[in-house]
Protein backbone atom coordinates (compact mmCIF):
# COMPACT_ATOMS: atom_id res chain seq x y z
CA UNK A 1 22.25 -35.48 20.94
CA UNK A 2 21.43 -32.37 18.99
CA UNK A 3 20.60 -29.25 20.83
CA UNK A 4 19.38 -26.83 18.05
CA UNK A 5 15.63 -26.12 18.27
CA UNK A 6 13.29 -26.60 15.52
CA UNK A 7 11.64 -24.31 13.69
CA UNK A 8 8.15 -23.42 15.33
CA UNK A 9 5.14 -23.83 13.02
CA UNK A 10 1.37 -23.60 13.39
CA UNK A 11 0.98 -27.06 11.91
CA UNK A 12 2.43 -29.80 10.17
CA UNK A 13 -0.01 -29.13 6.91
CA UNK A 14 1.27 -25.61 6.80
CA UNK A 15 5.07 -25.20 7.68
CA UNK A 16 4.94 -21.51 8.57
CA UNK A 17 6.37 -19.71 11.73
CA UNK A 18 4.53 -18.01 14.06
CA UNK A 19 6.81 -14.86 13.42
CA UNK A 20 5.93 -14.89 9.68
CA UNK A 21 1.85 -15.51 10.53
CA UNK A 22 2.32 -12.74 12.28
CA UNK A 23 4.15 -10.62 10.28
CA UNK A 24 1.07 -11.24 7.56
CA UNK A 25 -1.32 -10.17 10.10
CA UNK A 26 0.01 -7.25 10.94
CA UNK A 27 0.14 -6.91 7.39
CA UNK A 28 -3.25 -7.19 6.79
CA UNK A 29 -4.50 -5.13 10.05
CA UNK A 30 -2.30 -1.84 8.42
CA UNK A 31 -3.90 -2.17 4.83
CA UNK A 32 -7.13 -2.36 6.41
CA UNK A 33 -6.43 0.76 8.94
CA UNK A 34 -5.27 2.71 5.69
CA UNK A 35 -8.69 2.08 4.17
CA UNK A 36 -10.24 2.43 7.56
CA UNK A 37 -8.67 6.14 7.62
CA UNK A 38 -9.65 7.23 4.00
CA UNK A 39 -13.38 6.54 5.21
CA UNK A 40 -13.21 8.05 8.38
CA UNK A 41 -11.58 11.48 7.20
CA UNK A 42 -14.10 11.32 4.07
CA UNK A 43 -14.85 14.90 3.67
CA UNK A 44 -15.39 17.03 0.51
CA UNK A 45 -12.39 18.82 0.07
CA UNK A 46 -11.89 19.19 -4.09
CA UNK A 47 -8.65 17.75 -4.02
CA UNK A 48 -8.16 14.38 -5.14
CA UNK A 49 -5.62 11.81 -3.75
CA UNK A 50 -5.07 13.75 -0.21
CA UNK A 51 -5.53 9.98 1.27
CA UNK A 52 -2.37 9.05 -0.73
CA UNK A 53 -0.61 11.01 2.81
CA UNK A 54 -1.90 7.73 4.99
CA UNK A 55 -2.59 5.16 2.52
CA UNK A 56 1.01 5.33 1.51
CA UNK A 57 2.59 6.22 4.60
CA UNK A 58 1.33 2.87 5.62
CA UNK A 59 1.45 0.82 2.50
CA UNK A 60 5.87 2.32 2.40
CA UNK A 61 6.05 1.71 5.57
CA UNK A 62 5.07 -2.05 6.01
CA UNK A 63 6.64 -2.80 2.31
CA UNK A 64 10.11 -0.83 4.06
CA UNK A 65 9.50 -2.68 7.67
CA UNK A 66 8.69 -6.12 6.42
CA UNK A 67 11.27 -9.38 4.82
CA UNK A 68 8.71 -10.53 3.18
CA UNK A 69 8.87 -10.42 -0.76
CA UNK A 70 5.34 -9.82 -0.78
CA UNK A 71 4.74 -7.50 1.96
CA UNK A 72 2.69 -4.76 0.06
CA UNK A 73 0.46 -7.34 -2.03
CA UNK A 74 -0.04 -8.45 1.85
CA UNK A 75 -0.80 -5.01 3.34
CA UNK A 76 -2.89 -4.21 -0.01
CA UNK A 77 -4.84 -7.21 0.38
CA UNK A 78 -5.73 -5.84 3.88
CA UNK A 79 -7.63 -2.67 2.12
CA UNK A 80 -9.08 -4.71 -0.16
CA UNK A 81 -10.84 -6.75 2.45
CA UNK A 82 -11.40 -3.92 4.44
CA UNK A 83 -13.28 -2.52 0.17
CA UNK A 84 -15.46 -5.80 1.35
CA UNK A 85 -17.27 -3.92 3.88
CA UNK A 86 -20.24 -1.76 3.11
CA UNK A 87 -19.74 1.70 3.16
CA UNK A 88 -15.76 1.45 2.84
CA UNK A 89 -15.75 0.68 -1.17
CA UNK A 90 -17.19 4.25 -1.55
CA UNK A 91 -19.11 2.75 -4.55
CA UNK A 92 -15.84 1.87 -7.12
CA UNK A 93 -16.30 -1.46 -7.87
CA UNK A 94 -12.64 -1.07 -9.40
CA UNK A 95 -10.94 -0.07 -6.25
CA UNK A 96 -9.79 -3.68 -5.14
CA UNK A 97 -8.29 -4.13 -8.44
CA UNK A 98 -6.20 -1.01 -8.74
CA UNK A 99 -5.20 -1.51 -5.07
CA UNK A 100 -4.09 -5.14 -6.13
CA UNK A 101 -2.28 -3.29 -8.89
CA UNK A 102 -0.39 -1.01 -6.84
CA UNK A 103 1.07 -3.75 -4.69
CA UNK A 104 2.01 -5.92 -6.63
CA UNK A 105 4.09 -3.03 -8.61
CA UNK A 106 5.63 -2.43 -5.36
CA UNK A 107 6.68 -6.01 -4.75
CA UNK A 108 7.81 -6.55 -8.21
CA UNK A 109 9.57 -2.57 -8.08
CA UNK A 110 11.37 -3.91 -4.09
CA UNK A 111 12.38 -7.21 -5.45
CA UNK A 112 13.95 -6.40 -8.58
CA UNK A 113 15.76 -3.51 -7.48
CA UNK A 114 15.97 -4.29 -3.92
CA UNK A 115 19.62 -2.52 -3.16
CA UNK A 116 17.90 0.75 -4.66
CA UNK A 117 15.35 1.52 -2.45
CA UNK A 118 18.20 2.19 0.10
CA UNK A 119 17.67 5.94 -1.27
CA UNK A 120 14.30 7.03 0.70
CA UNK A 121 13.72 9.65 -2.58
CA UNK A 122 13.67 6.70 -4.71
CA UNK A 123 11.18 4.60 -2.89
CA UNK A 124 9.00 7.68 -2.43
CA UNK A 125 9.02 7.91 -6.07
CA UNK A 126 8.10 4.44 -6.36
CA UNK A 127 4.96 5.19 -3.90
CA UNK A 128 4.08 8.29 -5.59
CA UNK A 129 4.27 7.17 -9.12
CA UNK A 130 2.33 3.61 -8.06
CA UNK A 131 -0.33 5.60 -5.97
CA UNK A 132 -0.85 7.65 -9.12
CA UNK A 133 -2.43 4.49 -10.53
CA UNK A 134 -5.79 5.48 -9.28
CA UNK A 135 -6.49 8.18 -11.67
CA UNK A 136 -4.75 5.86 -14.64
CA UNK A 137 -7.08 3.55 -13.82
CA UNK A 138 -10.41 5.06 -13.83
CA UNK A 139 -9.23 7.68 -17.00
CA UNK A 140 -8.57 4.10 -19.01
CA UNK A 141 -11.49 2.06 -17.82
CA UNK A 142 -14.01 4.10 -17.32
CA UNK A 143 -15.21 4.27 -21.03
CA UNK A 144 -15.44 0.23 -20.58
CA UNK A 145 -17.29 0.54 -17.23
CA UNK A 146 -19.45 3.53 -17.83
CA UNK A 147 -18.13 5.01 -14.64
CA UNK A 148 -17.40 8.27 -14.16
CA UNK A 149 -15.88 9.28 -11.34
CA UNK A 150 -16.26 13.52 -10.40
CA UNK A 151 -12.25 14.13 -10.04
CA UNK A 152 -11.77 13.16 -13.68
CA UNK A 153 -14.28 15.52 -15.02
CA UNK A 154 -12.12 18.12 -15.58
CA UNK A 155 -8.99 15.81 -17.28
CA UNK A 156 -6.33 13.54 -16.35
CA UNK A 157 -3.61 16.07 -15.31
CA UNK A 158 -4.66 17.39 -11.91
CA UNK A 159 -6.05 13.87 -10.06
CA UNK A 160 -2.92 12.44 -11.50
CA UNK A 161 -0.98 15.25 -10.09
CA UNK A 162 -2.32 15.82 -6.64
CA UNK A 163 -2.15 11.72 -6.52
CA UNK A 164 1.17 11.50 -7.12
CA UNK A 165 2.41 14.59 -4.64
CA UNK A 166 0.39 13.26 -1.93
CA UNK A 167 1.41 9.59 -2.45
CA UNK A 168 5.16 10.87 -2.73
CA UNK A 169 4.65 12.54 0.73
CA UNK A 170 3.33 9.53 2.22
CA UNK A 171 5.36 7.47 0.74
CA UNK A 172 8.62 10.11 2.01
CA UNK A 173 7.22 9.69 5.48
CA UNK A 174 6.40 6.22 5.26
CA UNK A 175 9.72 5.03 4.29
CA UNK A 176 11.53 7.57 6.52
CA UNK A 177 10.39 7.12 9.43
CA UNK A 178 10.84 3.18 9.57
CA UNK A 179 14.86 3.99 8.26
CA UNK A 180 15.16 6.26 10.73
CA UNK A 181 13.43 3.70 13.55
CA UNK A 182 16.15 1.13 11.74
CA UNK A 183 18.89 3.17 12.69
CA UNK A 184 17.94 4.29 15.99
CA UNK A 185 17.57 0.44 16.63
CA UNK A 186 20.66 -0.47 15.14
CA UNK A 187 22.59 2.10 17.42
């Protein structure tokens, strides 16, 4: 008589644990709370990308937290559905799809070189130089779209700048703070 227990799933259709649904849920509920926050602290400051301090403190921090190969794609699908909602899209039709972007950089950045991102510096470079997408973005298609967006007005330089600091910081804290929670478990 065997006395090992069987995996746990939600249904025979879909073999997944209830850990792992949960995992993606939490997933989900951060990437929406990082879109959540850029509306709520929405005010007119003149300095593009400050919401790269949360988005990517969040977005790091699930990708660093998670076992999932596709745990930013997950959390970035989260702010795209939270882009869904009126009012939270702030009008830039192309948001989901740079989002989308970004995560699945990350995924692709954490899988390949997973032994790398030990270095905290390193994956805040990764968040920093992936949150820096935004400005990319909009500089490249906004002569397709017809969109232009105020922060680009004066050139490419500064938004891509200010994004990448802020999303480096973010992305610093982000990943830092779950190693250091690691380690503190750990001991």
């Amino acid at each position: 008589m065997s006395t090992s227990s069987h995996q746990k799933s939600i249904s025979r259709a879909f073999p997944i644990s209830f850990t792992t649904a949960a995992q993606v849920l939490l997933l989900l509920m951060a990437g929406f709370f990082a879109t959540w926050l850029h509306f709520r602290f929405r005010i007119p400051m003149q300095m593009p990308g400050r919401h790269g301090l949360e988005f990517m403190l969040l977005v790091m921090g699930a990708r660093a937290l998670s076992n999932l190969s596709v745990a930013s794609t997950i959390t970035i699908t989260g702010s795209i559905l939270a882009t869904f909602i009126p009012g939270l899209a702030y009008g830039d039709p192309l948001l989901p799809y740079i989002y989308l972007a970004m995560g699945v950089t990350i995924d692709f950045a954490w899988y390949k070189w997973n032994k790398v991102w030990v270095w905290i510096p390193l994956a805040a470079l990764l968040g920093g130089l992936v949150y820096s997408f935004i400005p990319v973005f909009r500089m490249l298609l906004s002569p397709l779209t017809g969109i232009v967006h105020n922060s680009l007005r004066n050139g490419l330089l500064f938004p891509w700048f200010t994004h990448f600091t802020f999303g480096f910081i973010g992305s610093l804290a982000g990943v830092g703070l779950i190693s250091g929670l690691k380690k503190l478990i750990k001991k």
